[in-house]
C-alpha atoms as a PDB file:
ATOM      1  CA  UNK A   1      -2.729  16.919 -12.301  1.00  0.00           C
ATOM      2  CA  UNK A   2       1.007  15.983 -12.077  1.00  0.00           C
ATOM      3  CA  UNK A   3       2.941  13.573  -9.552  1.00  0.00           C
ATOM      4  CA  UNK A   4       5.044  16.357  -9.379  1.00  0.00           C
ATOM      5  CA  UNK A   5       1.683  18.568  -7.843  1.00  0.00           C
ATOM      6  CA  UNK A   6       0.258  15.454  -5.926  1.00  0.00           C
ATOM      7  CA  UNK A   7       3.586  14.896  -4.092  1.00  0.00           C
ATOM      8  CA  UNK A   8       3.660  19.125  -3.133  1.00  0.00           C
ATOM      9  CA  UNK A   9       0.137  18.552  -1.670  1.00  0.00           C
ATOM     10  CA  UNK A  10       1.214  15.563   0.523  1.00  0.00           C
ATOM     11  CA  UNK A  11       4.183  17.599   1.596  1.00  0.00           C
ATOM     12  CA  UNK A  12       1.942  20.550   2.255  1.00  0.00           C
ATOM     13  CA  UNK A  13      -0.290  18.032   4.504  1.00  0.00           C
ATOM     14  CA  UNK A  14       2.842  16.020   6.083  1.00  0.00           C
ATOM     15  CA  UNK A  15       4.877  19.079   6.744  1.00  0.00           C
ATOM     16  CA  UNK A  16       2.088  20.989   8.183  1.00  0.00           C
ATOM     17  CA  UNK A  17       0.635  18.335  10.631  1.00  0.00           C
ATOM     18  CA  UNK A  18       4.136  17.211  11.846  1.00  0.00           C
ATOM     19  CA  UNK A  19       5.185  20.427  12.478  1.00  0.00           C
ATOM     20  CA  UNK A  20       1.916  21.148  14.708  1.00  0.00           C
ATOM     21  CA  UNK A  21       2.641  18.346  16.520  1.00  0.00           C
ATOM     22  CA  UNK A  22       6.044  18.706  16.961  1.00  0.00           C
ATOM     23  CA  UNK A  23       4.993  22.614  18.323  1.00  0.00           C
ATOM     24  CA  UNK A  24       2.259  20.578  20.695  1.00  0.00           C
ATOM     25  CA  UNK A  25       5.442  18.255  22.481  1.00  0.00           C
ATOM     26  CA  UNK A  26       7.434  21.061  22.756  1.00  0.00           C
ATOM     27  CA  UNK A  27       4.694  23.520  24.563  1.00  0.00           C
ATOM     28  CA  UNK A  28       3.745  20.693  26.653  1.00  0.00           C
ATOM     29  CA  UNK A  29       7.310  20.759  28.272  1.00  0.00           C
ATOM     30  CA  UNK A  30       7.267  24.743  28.273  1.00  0.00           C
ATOM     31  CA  UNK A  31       3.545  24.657  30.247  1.00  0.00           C
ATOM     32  CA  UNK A  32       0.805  26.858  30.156  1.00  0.00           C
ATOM     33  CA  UNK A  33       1.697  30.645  29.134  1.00  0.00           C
ATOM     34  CA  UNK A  34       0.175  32.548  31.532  1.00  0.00           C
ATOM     35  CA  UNK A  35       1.155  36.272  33.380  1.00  0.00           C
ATOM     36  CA  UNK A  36       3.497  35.130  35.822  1.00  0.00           C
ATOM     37  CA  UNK A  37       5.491  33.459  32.980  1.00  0.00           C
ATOM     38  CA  UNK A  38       5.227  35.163  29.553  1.00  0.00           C
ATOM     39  CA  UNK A  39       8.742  36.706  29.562  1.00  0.00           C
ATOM     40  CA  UNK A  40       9.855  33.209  29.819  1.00  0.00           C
ATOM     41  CA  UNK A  41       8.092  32.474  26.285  1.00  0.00           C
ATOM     42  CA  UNK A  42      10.935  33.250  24.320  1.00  0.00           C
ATOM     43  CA  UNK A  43      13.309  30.583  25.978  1.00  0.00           C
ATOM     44  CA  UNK A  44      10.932  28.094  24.376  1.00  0.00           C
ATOM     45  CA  UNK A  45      13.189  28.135  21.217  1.00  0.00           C
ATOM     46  CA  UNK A  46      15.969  26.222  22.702  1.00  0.00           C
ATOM     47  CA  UNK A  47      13.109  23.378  23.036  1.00  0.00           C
ATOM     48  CA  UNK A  48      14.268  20.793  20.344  1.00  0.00           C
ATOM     49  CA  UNK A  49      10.815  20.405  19.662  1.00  0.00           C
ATOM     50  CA  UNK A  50       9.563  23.782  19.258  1.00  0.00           C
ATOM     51  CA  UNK A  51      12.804  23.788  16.492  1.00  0.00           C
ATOM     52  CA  UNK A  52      11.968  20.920  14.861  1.00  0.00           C
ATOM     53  CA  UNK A  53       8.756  22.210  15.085  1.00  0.00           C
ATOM     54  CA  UNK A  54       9.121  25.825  13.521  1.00  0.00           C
ATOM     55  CA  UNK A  55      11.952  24.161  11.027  1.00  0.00           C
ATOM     56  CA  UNK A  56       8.929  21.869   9.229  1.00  0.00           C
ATOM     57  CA  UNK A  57       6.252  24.365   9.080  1.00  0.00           C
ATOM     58  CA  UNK A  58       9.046  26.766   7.423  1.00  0.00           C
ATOM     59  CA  UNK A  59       8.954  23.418   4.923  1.00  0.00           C
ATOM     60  CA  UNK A  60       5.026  23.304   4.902  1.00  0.00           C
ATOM     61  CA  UNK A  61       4.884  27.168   4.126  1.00  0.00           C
ATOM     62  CA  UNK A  62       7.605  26.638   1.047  1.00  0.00           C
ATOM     63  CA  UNK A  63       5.480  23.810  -0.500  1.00  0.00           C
ATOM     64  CA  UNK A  64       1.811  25.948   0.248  1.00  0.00           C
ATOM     65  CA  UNK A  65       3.637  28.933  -1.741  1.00  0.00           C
ATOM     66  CA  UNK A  66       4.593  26.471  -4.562  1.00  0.00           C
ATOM     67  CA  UNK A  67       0.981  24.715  -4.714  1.00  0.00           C
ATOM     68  CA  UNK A  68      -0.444  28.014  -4.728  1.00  0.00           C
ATOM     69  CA  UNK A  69       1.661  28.984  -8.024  1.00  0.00           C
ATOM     70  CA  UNK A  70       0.046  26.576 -10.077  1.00  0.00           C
ATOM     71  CA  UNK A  71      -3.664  26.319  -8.281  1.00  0.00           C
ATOM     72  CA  UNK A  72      -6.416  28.691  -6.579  1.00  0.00           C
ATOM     73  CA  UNK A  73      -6.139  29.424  -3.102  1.00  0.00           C
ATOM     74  CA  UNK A  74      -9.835  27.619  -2.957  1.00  0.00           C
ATOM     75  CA  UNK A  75      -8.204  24.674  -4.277  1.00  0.00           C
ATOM     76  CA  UNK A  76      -4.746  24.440  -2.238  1.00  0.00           C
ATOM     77  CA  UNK A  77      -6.432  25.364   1.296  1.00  0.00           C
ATOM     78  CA  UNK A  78      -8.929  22.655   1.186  1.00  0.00           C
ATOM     79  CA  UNK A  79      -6.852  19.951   0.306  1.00  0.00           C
ATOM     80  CA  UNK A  80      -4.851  21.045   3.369  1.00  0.00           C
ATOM     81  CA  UNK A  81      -7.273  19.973   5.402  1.00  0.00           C
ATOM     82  CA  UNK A  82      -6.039  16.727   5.082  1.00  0.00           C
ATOM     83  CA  UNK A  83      -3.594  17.447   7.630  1.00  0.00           C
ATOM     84  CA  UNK A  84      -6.404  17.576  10.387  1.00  0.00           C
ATOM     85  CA  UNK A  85      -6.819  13.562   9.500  1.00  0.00           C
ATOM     86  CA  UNK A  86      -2.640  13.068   9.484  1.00  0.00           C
ATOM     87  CA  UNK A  87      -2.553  15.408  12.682  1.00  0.00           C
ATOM     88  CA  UNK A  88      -5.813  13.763  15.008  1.00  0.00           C
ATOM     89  CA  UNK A  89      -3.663  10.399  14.131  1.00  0.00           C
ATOM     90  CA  UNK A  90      -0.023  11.979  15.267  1.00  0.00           C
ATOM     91  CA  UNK A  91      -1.274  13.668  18.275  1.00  0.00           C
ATOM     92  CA  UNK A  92      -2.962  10.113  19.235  1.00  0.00           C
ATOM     93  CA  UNK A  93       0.115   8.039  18.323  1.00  0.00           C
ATOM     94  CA  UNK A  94       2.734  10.486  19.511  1.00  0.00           C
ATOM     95  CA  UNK A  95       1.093  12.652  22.191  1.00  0.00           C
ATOM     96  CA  UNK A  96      -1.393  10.003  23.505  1.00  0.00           C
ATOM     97  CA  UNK A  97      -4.688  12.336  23.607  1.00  0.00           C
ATOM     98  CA  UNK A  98      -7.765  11.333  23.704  1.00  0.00           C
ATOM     99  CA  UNK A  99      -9.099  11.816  20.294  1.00  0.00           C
ATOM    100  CA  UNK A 100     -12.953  11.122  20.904  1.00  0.00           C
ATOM    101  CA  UNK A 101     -15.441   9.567  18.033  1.00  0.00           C
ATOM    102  CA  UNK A 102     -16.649  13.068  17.575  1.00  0.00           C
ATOM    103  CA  UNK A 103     -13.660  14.762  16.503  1.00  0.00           C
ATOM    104  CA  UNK A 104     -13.158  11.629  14.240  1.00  0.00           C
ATOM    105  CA  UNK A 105     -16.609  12.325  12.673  1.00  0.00           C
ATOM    106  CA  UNK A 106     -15.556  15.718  12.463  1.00  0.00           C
ATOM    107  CA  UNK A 107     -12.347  14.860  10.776  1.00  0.00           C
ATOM    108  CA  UNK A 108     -14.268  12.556   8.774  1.00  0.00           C
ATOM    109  CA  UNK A 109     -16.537  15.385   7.352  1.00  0.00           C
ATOM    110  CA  UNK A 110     -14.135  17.653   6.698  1.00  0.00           C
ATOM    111  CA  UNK A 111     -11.877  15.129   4.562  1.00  0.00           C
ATOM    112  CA  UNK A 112     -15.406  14.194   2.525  1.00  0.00           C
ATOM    113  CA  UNK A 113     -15.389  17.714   1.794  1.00  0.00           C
ATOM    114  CA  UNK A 114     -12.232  18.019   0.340  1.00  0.00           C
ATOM    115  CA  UNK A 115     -12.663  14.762  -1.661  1.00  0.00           C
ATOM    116  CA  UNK A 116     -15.839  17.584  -3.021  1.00  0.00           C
ATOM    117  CA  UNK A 117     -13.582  20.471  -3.368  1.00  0.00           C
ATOM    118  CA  UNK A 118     -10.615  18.319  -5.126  1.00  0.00           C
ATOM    119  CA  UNK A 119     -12.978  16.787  -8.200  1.00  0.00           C
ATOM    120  CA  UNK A 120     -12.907  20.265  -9.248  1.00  0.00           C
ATOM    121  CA  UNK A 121     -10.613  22.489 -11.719  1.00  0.00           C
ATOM    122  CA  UNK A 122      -7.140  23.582  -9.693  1.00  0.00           C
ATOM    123  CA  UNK A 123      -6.728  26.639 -11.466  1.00  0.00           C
ATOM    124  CA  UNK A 124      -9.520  29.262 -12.602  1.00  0.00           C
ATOM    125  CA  UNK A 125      -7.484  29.574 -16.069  1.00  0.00           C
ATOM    126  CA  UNK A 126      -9.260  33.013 -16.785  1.00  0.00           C
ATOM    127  CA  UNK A 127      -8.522  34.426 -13.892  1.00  0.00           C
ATOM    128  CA  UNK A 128      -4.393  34.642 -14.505  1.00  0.00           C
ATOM    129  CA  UNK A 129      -4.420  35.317 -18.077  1.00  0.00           C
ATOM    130  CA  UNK A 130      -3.740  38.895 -19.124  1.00  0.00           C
ATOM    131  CA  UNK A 131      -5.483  41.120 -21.222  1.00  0.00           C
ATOM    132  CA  UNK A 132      -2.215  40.216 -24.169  1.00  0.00           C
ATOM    133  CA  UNK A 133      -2.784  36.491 -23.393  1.00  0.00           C
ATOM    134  CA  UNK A 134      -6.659  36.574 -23.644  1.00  0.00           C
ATOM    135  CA  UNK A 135      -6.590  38.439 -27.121  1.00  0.00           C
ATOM    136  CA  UNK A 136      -5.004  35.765 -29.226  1.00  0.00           C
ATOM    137  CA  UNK A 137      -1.212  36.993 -28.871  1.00  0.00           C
ATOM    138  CA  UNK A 138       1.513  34.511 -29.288  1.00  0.00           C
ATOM    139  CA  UNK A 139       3.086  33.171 -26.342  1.00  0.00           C
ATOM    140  CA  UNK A 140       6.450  34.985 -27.403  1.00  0.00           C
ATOM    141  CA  UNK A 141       4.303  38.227 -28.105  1.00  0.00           C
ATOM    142  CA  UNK A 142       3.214  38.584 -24.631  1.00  0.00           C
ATOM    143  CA  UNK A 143       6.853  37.053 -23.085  1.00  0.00           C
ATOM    144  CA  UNK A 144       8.145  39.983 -25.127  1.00  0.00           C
ATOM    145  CA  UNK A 145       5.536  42.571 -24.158  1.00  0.00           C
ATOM    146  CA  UNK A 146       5.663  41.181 -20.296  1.00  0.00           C
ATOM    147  CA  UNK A 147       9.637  42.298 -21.129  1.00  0.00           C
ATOM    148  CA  UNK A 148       8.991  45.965 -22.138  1.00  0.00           C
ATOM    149  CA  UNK A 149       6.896  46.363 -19.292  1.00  0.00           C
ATOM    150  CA  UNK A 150       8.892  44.946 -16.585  1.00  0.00           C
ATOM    151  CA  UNK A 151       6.971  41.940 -15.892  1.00  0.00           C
ATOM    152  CA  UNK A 152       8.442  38.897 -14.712  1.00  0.00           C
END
Protein backbone atom coordinates (compact mmCIF):
# COMPACT_ATOMS: atom_id res chain seq x y z
CA UNK A 1 0.00 0.00 0.00
CA UNK A 2 0.84 3.65 -0.91
CA UNK A 3 1.58 6.81 1.42
CA UNK A 4 -0.74 8.25 -0.76
CA UNK A 5 -3.60 5.36 0.66
CA UNK A 6 -2.10 5.37 4.29
CA UNK A 7 -2.47 9.19 4.57
CA UNK A 8 -6.53 8.80 3.09
CA UNK A 9 -7.02 6.26 5.95
CA UNK A 10 -5.66 8.63 8.68
CA UNK A 11 -7.80 11.34 7.21
CA UNK A 12 -10.74 8.99 7.12
CA UNK A 13 -9.97 8.28 11.03
CA UNK A 14 -8.99 12.10 11.94
CA UNK A 15 -11.81 13.61 10.02
CA UNK A 16 -14.33 11.25 11.29
CA UNK A 17 -13.51 11.35 15.09
CA UNK A 18 -13.06 15.20 15.12
CA UNK A 19 -16.05 15.77 13.51
CA UNK A 20 -18.02 13.50 16.18
CA UNK A 21 -16.63 15.37 18.67
CA UNK A 22 -17.01 18.56 17.40
CA UNK A 23 -21.07 17.37 16.86
CA UNK A 24 -20.79 16.16 20.82
CA UNK A 25 -19.67 20.16 22.03
CA UNK A 26 -22.07 21.54 19.97
CA UNK A 27 -25.24 19.25 21.20
CA UNK A 28 -24.06 19.71 24.62
CA UNK A 29 -24.83 23.54 24.31
CA UNK A 30 -28.17 22.74 22.29
CA UNK A 31 -29.35 20.12 25.37
CA UNK A 32 -31.27 17.18 25.31
CA UNK A 33 -33.84 16.88 22.23
CA UNK A 34 -36.82 16.03 23.70
CA UNK A 35 -40.89 16.90 22.77
CA UNK A 36 -41.15 20.16 24.21
CA UNK A 37 -38.11 21.23 22.10
CA UNK A 38 -37.69 19.38 18.76
CA UNK A 39 -38.81 22.28 16.51
CA UNK A 40 -35.97 24.06 18.04
CA UNK A 41 -33.52 21.27 16.49
CA UNK A 42 -32.96 22.97 13.44
CA UNK A 43 -31.51 26.26 15.06
CA UNK A 44 -28.67 23.97 16.12
CA UNK A 45 -26.88 24.84 12.79
CA UNK A 46 -25.95 28.28 13.72
CA UNK A 47 -23.89 26.35 16.62
CA UNK A 48 -20.20 26.89 15.44
CA UNK A 49 -19.67 23.57 16.57
CA UNK A 50 -22.34 21.64 15.06
CA UNK A 51 -20.68 23.55 11.63
CA UNK A 52 -17.43 22.73 12.22
CA UNK A 53 -18.79 19.65 13.07
CA UNK A 54 -20.95 18.71 9.89
CA UNK A 55 -18.06 20.66 7.69
CA UNK A 56 -15.31 17.68 8.77
CA UNK A 57 -17.44 14.72 8.50
CA UNK A 58 -18.42 16.18 4.86
CA UNK A 59 -14.26 15.80 4.73
CA UNK A 60 -14.34 12.25 6.41
CA UNK A 61 -17.16 11.09 3.91
CA UNK A 62 -14.91 12.51 0.74
CA UNK A 63 -11.80 10.55 1.91
CA UNK A 64 -14.18 7.09 2.90
CA UNK A 65 -15.50 7.43 -0.88
CA UNK A 66 -11.86 7.72 -2.13
CA UNK A 67 -10.48 4.72 0.16
CA UNK A 68 -13.30 2.79 -0.95
CA UNK A 69 -12.22 3.28 -4.80
CA UNK A 70 -9.16 1.51 -4.43
CA UNK A 71 -10.11 -1.14 -1.41
CA UNK A 72 -13.15 -3.45 -0.20
CA UNK A 73 -15.64 -2.04 1.92
CA UNK A 74 -14.39 -5.00 4.49
CA UNK A 75 -11.13 -3.45 4.33
CA UNK A 76 -11.88 0.50 4.54
CA UNK A 77 -14.65 0.11 7.43
CA UNK A 78 -12.45 -1.68 9.77
CA UNK A 79 -9.60 0.39 9.63
CA UNK A 80 -12.09 3.14 10.54
CA UNK A 81 -12.42 1.91 13.62
CA UNK A 82 -9.47 3.53 14.53
CA UNK A 83 -11.34 6.56 15.06
CA UNK A 84 -13.08 5.02 18.23
CA UNK A 85 -9.26 5.07 19.79
CA UNK A 86 -8.64 8.95 18.29
CA UNK A 87 -12.33 9.78 19.46
CA UNK A 88 -12.38 8.01 23.41
CA UNK A 89 -8.98 10.27 23.58
CA UNK A 90 -10.75 13.70 22.10
CA UNK A 91 -13.86 13.37 24.02
CA UNK A 92 -11.49 12.87 27.26
CA UNK A 93 -9.11 15.72 26.36
CA UNK A 94 -11.67 18.07 24.91
CA UNK A 95 -15.03 17.17 26.49
CA UNK A 96 -13.64 15.91 29.87
CA UNK A 97 -15.81 12.51 30.13
CA UNK A 98 -15.17 9.95 32.00
CA UNK A 99 -13.79 7.37 29.74
CA UNK A 100 -13.72 4.23 32.16
CA UNK A 101 -10.98 1.20 31.84
CA UNK A 102 -13.72 -0.74 30.21
CA UNK A 103 -14.41 1.25 27.29
CA UNK A 104 -10.53 1.46 26.99
CA UNK A 105 -10.42 -2.39 26.89
CA UNK A 106 -13.10 -2.16 24.56
CA UNK A 107 -11.31 0.29 22.39
CA UNK A 108 -8.38 -1.77 22.87
CA UNK A 109 -10.08 -4.90 21.30
CA UNK A 110 -11.51 -3.39 18.64
CA UNK A 111 -8.13 -1.66 17.39
CA UNK A 112 -6.40 -5.45 17.81
CA UNK A 113 -8.95 -6.38 15.45
CA UNK A 114 -8.26 -4.11 12.89
CA UNK A 115 -4.47 -4.63 13.23
CA UNK A 116 -6.24 -8.56 12.09
CA UNK A 117 -8.36 -7.19 9.41
CA UNK A 118 -5.46 -4.74 7.96
CA UNK A 119 -2.62 -7.75 7.42
CA UNK A 120 -4.96 -8.74 4.82
CA UNK A 121 -5.36 -8.00 0.87
CA UNK A 122 -7.21 -4.30 0.38
CA UNK A 123 -8.79 -5.17 -2.69
CA UNK A 124 -10.50 -8.63 -3.72
CA UNK A 125 -8.77 -8.14 -7.33
CA UNK A 126 -11.35 -10.67 -8.89
CA UNK A 127 -14.07 -9.19 -7.75
CA UNK A 128 -13.72 -5.71 -10.04
CA UNK A 129 -12.34 -7.20 -13.06
CA UNK A 130 -14.73 -7.66 -15.96
CA UNK A 131 -15.54 -10.45 -17.95
CA UNK A 132 -13.02 -8.41 -21.06
CA UNK A 133 -10.35 -7.93 -18.33
CA UNK A 134 -10.47 -11.55 -16.95
CA UNK A 135 -10.13 -13.15 -20.54
CA UNK A 136 -6.67 -11.98 -21.42
CA UNK A 137 -7.71 -8.64 -23.36
CA UNK A 138 -5.27 -5.85 -23.54
CA UNK A 139 -5.68 -3.07 -21.29
CA UNK A 140 -6.46 -0.76 -24.42
CA UNK A 141 -8.89 -3.59 -25.71
CA UNK A 142 -11.14 -3.34 -22.84
CA UNK A 143 -10.52 0.83 -22.41
CA UNK A 144 -11.80 0.68 -25.98
CA UNK A 145 -14.62 -1.82 -25.49
CA UNK A 146 -15.56 0.00 -21.93
CA UNK A 147 -15.84 3.09 -24.79
CA UNK A 148 -18.40 1.42 -27.15
CA UNK A 149 -20.38 0.51 -24.35
CA UNK A 150 -20.57 3.60 -22.42
CA UNK A 151 -18.53 2.69 -19.56
CA UNK A 152 -16.55 5.05 -17.73
Amino acid sequence: MTVRKYLILLAVVVFGASGDVCLGRGMRDFGAVTSANWRLLLTVLWNPWVVTGICLLVLFFCSYLTALSWADLTYVLPATALSYLLMALLARVFLHENVTPGHWLGIGLITLGVGFVATGPSLTVAAHNSPQEKSGASPTQVALHKGTRGDA
